[in-house]
C-alpha atoms as a PDB file:
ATOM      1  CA  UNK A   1     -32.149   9.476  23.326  1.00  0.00           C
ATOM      2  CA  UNK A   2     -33.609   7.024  25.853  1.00  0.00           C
ATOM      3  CA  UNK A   3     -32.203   3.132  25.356  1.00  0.00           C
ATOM      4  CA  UNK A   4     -35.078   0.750  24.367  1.00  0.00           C
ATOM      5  CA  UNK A   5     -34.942  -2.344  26.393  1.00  0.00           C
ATOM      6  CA  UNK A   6     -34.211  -5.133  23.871  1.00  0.00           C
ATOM      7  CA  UNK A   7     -35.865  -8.587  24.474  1.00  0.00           C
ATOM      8  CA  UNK A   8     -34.110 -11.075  23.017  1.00  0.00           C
ATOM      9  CA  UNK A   9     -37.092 -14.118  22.648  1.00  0.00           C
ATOM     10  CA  UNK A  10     -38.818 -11.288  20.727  1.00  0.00           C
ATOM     11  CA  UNK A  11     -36.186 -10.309  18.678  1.00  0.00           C
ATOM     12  CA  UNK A  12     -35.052 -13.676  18.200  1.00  0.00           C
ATOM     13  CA  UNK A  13     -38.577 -14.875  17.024  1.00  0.00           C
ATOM     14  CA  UNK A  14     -38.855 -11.548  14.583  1.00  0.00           C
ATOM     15  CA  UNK A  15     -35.437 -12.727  13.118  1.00  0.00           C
ATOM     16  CA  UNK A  16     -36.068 -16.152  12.938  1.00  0.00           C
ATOM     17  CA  UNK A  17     -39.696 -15.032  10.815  1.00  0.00           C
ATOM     18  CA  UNK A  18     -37.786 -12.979   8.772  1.00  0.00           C
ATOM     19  CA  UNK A  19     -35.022 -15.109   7.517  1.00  0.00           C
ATOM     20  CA  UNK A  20     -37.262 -18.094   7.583  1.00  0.00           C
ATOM     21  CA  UNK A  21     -40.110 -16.398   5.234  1.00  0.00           C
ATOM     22  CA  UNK A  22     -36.791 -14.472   3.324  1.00  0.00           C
ATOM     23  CA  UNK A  23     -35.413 -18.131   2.379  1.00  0.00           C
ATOM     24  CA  UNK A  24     -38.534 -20.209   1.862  1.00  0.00           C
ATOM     25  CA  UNK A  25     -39.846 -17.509  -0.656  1.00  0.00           C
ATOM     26  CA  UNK A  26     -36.282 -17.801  -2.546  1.00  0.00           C
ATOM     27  CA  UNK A  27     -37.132 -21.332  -2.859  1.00  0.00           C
ATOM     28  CA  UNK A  28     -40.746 -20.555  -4.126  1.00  0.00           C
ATOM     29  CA  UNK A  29     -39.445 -18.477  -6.744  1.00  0.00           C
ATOM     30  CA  UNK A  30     -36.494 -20.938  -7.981  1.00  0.00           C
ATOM     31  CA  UNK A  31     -38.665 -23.726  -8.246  1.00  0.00           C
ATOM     32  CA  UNK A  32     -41.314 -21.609 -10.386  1.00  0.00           C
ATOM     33  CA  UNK A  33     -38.351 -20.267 -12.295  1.00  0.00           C
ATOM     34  CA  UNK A  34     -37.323 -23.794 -12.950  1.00  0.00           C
ATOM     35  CA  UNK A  35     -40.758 -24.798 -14.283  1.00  0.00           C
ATOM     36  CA  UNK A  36     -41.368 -27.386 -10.552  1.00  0.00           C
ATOM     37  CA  UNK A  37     -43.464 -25.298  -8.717  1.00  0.00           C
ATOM     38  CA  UNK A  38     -43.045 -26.510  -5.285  1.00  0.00           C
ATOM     39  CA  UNK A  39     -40.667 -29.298  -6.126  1.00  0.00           C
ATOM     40  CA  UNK A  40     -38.398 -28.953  -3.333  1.00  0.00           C
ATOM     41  CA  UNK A  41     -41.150 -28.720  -0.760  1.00  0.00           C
ATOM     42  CA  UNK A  42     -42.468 -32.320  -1.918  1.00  0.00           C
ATOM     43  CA  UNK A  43     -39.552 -33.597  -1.923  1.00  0.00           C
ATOM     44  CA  UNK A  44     -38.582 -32.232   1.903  1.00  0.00           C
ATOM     45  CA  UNK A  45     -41.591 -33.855   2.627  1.00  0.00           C
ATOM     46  CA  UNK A  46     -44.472 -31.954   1.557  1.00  0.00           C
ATOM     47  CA  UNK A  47     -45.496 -27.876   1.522  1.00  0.00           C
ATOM     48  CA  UNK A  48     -47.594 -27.759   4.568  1.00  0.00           C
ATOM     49  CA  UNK A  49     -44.791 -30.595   6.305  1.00  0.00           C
ATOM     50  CA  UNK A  50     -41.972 -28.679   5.269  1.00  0.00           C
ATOM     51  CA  UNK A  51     -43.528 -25.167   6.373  1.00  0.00           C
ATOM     52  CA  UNK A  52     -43.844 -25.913   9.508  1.00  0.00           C
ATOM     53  CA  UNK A  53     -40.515 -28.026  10.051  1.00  0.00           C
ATOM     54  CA  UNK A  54     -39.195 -25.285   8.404  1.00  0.00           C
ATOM     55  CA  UNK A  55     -40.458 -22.127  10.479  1.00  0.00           C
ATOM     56  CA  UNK A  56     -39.809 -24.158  13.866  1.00  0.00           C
ATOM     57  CA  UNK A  57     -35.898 -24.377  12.904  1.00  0.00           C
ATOM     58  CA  UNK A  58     -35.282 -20.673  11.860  1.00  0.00           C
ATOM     59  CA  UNK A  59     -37.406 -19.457  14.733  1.00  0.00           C
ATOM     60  CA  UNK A  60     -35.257 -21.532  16.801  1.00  0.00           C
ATOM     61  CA  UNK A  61     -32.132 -20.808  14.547  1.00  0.00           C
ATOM     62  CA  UNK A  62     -33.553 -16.492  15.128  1.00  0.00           C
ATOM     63  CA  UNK A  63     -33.739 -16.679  19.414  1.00  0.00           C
ATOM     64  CA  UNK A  64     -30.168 -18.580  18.901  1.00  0.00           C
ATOM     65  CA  UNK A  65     -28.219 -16.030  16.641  1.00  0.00           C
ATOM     66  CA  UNK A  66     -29.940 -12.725  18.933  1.00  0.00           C
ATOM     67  CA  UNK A  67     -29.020 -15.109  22.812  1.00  0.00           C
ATOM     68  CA  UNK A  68     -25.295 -15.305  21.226  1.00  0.00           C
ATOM     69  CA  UNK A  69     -25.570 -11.991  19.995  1.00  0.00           C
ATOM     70  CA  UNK A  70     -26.474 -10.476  23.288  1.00  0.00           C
ATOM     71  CA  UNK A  71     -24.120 -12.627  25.389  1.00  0.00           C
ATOM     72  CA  UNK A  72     -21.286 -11.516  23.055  1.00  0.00           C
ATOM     73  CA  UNK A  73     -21.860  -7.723  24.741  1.00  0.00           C
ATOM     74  CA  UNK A  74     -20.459  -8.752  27.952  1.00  0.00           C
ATOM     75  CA  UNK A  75     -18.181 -11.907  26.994  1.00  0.00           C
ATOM     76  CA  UNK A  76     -17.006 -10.771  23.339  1.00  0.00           C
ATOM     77  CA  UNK A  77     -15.020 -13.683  22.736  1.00  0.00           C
ATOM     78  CA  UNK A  78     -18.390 -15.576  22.447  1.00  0.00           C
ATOM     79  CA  UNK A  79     -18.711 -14.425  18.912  1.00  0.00           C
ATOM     80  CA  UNK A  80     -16.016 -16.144  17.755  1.00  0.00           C
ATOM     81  CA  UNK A  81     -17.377 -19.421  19.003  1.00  0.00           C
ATOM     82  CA  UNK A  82     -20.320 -18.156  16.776  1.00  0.00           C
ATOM     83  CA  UNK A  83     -18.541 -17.623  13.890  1.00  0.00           C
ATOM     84  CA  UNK A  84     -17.489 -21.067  13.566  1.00  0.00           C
ATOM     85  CA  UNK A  85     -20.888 -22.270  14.624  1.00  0.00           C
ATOM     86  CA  UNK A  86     -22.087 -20.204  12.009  1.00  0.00           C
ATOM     87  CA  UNK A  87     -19.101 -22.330   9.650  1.00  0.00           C
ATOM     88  CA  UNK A  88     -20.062 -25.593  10.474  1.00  0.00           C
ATOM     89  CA  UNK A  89     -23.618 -24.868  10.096  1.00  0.00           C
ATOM     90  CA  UNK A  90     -22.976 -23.777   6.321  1.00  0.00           C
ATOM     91  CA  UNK A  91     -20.719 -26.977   5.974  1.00  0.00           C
ATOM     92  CA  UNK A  92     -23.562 -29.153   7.245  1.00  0.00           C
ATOM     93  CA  UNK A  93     -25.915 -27.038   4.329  1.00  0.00           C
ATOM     94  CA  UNK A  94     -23.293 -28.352   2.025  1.00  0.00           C
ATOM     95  CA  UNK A  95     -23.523 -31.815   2.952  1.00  0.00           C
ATOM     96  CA  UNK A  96     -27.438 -31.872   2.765  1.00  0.00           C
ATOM     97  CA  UNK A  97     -27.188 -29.909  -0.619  1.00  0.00           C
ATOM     98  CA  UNK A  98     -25.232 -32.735  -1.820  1.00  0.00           C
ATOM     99  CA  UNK A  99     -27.387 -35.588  -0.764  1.00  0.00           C
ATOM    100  CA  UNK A 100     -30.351 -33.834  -2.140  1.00  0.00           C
ATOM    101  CA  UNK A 101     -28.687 -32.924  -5.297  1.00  0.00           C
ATOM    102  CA  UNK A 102     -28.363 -37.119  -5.672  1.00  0.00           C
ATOM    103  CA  UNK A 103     -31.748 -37.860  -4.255  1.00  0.00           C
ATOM    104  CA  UNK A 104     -34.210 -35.558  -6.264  1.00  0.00           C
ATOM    105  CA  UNK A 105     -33.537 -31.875  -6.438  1.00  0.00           C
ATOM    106  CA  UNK A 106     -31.041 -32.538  -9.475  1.00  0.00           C
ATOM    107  CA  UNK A 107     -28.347 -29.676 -10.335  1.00  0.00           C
ATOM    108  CA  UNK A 108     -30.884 -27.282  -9.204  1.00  0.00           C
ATOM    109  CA  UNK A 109     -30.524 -28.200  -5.627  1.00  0.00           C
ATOM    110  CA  UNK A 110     -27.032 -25.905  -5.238  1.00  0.00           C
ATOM    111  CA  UNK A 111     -29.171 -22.948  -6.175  1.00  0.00           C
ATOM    112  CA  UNK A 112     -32.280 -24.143  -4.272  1.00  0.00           C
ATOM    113  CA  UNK A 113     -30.964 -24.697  -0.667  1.00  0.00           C
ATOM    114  CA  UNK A 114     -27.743 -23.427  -1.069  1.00  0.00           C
ATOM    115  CA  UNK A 115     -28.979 -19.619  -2.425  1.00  0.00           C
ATOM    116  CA  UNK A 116     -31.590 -19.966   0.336  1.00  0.00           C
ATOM    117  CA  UNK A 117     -29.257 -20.323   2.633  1.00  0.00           C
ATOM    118  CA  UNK A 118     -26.742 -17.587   1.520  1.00  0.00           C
ATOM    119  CA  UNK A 119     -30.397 -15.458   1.443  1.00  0.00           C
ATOM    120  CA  UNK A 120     -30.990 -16.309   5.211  1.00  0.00           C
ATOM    121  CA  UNK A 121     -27.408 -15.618   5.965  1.00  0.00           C
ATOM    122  CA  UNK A 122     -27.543 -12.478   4.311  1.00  0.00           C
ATOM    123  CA  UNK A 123     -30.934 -11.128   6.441  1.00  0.00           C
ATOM    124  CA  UNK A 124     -29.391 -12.394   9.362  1.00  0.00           C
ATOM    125  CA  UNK A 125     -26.197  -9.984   9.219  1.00  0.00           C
ATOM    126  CA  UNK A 126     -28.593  -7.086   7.767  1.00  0.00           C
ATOM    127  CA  UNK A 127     -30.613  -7.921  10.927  1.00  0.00           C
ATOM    128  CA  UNK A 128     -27.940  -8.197  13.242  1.00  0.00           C
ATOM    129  CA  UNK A 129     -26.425  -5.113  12.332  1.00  0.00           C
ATOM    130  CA  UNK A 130     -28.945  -2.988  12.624  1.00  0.00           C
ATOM    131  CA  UNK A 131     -29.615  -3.185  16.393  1.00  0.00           C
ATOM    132  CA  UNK A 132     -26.323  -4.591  17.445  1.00  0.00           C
ATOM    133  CA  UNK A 133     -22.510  -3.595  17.040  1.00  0.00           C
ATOM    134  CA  UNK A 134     -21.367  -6.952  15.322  1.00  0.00           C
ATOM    135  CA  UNK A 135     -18.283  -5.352  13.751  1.00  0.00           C
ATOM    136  CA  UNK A 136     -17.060  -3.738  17.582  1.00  0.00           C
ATOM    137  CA  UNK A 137     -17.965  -6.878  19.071  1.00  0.00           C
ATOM    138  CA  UNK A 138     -15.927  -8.846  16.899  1.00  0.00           C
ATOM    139  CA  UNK A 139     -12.906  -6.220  17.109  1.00  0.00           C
ATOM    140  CA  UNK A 140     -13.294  -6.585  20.819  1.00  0.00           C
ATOM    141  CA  UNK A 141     -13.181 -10.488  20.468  1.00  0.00           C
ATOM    142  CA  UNK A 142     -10.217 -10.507  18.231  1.00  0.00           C
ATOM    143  CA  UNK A 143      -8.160  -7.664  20.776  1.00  0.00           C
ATOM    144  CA  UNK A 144      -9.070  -9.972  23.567  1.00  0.00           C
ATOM    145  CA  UNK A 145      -7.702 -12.932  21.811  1.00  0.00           C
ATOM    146  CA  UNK A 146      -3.645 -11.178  21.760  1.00  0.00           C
ATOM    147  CA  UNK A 147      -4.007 -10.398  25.174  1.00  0.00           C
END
């Protein structure tokens, strides 16, 4: 079986669409759950604002994750570095979670950005791991670390 040549913008922008339409649907459905249709959209500045803000960071966030992923085949120890990227990123989702629980997303805000961001965590690894060998890779990252 013939090797398909991978581009990573591509697969990067598919990922980035994916995981960016994955979490701002979770946040659809948990505000019409809650009764607030839309509520965290006006208060992150609007639907169509926060759309748009929103798509241009997980695109960006998508050709990221795939450029690491594909520079981690020849230097593995690079995805370690993005593992605790990946850490502080989640930390920083914390933080704003916080802030917005104070400044109008109420109790709700935890399962608002916090479950959208554990769903665009979760379609990133499914992703991932589908074209790539992220489990080798890391093993291979780890075994160069001892050396």
């Amino acid at each position: 079986m013939a090797l398909r040549r991978r581009h990573p913008l591509r697969e990067g922008v598919i990922l980035g669409l994916i995981v960016a339409t994955g979490i701002w649907l979770w946040i659809a459905i948990v505000d019409a759950i809650a009764g607030e249709p839309f509520r965290t959209f006006t208060v992150l500045g609007g639907i169509r604002v926060f759309t748009v803000v929103h798509y241009v960071l997980c695109l960006a966030y998508g050709v990221a994750a795939v450029a690491v992923v594909h520079g981690a085949a020849l230097e593995p120890s690079l995805i370690l570095g993005a593992a605790f990227a990946f850490f502080i990123l989640e930390f920083g989702f914390v933080m704003l979670t916080v802030l917005l629980s104070q400044v109008g997303l109420g109790e709700l805000a935890w399962v608002r950005i916090l479950g959208g961001n554990l769903v665009g965590a979760i379609l990133t690894v499914v992703v991932l791991s589908r074209r790539h060998p992220l489990r080798q890779e890391l093993k291979q990252a780890e075994a160069g670390e001892e050396d």
